[in-house]
Protein backbone atom coordinates (compact mmCIF):
# COMPACT_ATOMS: atom_id res chain seq x y z
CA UNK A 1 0.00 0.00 0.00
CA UNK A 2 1.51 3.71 -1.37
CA UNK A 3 1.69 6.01 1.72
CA UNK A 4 3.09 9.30 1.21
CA UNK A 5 2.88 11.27 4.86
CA UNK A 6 3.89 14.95 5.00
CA UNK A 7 4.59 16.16 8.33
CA UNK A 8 6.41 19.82 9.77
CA UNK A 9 3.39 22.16 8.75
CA UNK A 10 2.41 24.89 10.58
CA UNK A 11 2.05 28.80 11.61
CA UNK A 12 5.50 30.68 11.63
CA UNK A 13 6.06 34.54 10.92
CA UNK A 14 6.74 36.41 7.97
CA UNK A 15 10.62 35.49 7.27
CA UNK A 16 10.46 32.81 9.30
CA UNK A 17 11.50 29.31 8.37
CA UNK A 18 9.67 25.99 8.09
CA UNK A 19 10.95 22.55 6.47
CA UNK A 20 8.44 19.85 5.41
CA UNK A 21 9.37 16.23 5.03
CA UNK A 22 7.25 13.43 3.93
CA UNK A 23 8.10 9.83 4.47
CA UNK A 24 7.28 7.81 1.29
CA UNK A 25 6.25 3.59 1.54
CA UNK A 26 5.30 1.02 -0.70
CA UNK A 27 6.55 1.91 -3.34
CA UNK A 28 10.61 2.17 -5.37
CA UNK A 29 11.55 5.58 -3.92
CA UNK A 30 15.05 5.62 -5.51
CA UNK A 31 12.85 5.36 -8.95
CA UNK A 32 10.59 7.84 -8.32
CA UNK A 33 10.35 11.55 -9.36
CA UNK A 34 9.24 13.50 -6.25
CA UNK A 35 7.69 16.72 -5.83
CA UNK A 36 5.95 19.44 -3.31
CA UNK A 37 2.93 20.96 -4.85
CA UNK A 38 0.53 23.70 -2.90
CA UNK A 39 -3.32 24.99 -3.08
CA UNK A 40 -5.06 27.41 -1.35
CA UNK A 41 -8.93 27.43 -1.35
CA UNK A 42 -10.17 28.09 -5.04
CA UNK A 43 -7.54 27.95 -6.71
CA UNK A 44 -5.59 24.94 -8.72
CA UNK A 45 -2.77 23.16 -6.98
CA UNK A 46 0.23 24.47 -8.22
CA UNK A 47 4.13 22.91 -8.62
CA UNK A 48 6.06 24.05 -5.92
CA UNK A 49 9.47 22.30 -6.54
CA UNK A 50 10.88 18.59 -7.95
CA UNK A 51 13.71 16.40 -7.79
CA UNK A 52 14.56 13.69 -9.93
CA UNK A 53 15.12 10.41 -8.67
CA UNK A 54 18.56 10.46 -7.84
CA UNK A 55 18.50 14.04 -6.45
CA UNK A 56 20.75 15.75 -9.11
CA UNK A 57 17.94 18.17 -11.03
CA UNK A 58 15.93 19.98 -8.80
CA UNK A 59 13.08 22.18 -10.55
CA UNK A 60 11.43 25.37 -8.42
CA UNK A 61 8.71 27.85 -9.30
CA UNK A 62 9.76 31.28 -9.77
CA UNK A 63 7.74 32.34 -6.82
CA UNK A 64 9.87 30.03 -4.65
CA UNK A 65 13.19 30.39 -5.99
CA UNK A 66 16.39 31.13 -3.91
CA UNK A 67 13.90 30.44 -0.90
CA UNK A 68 12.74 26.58 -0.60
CA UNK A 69 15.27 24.43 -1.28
CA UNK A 70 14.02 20.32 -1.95
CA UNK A 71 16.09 17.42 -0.98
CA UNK A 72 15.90 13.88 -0.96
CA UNK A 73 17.31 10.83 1.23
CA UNK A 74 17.12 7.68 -0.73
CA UNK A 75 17.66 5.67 2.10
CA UNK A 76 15.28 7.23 4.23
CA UNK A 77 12.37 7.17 1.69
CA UNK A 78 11.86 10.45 2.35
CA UNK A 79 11.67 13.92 0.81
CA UNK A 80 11.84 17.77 2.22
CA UNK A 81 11.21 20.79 1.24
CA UNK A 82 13.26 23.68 3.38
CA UNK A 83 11.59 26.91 3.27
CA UNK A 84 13.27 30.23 4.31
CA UNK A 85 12.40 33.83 4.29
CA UNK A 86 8.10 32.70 4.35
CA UNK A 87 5.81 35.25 2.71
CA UNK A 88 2.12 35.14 4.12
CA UNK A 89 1.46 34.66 -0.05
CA UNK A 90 3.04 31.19 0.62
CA UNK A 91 -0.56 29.92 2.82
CA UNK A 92 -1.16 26.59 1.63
CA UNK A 93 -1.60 23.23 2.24
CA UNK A 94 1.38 21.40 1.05
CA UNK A 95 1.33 18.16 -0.58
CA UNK A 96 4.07 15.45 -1.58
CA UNK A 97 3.90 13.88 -4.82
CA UNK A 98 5.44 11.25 -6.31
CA UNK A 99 5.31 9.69 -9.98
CA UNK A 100 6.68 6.07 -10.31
CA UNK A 101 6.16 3.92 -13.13
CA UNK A 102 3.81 5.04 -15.01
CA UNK A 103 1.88 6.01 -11.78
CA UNK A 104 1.02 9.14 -9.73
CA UNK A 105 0.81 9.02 -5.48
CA UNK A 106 -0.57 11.99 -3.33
CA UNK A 107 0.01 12.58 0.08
CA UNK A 108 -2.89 14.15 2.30
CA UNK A 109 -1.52 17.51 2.45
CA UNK A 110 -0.05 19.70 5.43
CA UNK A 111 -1.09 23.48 6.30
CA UNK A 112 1.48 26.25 6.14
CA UNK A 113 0.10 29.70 7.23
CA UNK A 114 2.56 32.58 7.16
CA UNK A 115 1.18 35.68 9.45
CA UNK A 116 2.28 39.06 8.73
């Protein structure tokens, strides 16, 4: 069974630093392509950032860029997503995503709210 659990949400200050991990199982994580996407309430979910499988291309949106910062650990099934210098535009619920063979896994999301 294909569990992807984000954890390390929460409310933090404008400038203020969060980092999100989720913990990926049942599935090949060293195959996989994972990715942090985001959606706030009416609008579509949006690409946040991505990393390849074995961690050397990294992707970011260029509302994100030189701020979040995604990583991986293979061995660890897991994948983060460090975010520095938070803008309250950056409210979401964050979810982990990962595409494997063919296939497409979604975690259950995890709020972010940056206050002024």
């Amino acid at each position: 069974q294909v569990q992807l659990v984000e954890s390390g949400g929460g409310l933090v200050q404008s400038g203020g630093s969060l980092r999100l991990s989720c913990a990926a199982s049942g599935f090949t994580f060293s195959a996989s392509i994972m990715s942090w996407y985001r959606q706030v309430p009416g609008k579509e979910r949006e690409l946040v950032a991505s990393i390849s499988n074995g961690g050397a291309i990294r992707n970011y949106a260029d509302s994100v860029k030189d701020r979040f910062t995604i990583s991986r650990d293979n061995a660890e099934n897991t994948v983060y997503l460090e975010m520095n210098s938070l803008k309250p535009e950056d409210t979401a619920v964050y979810f982990c995503n990962a595409r494997v063979w063919l296939k497409t896994y979604w975690g259950r999301g995890t709020q972010v709210t940056v206050s002024v």
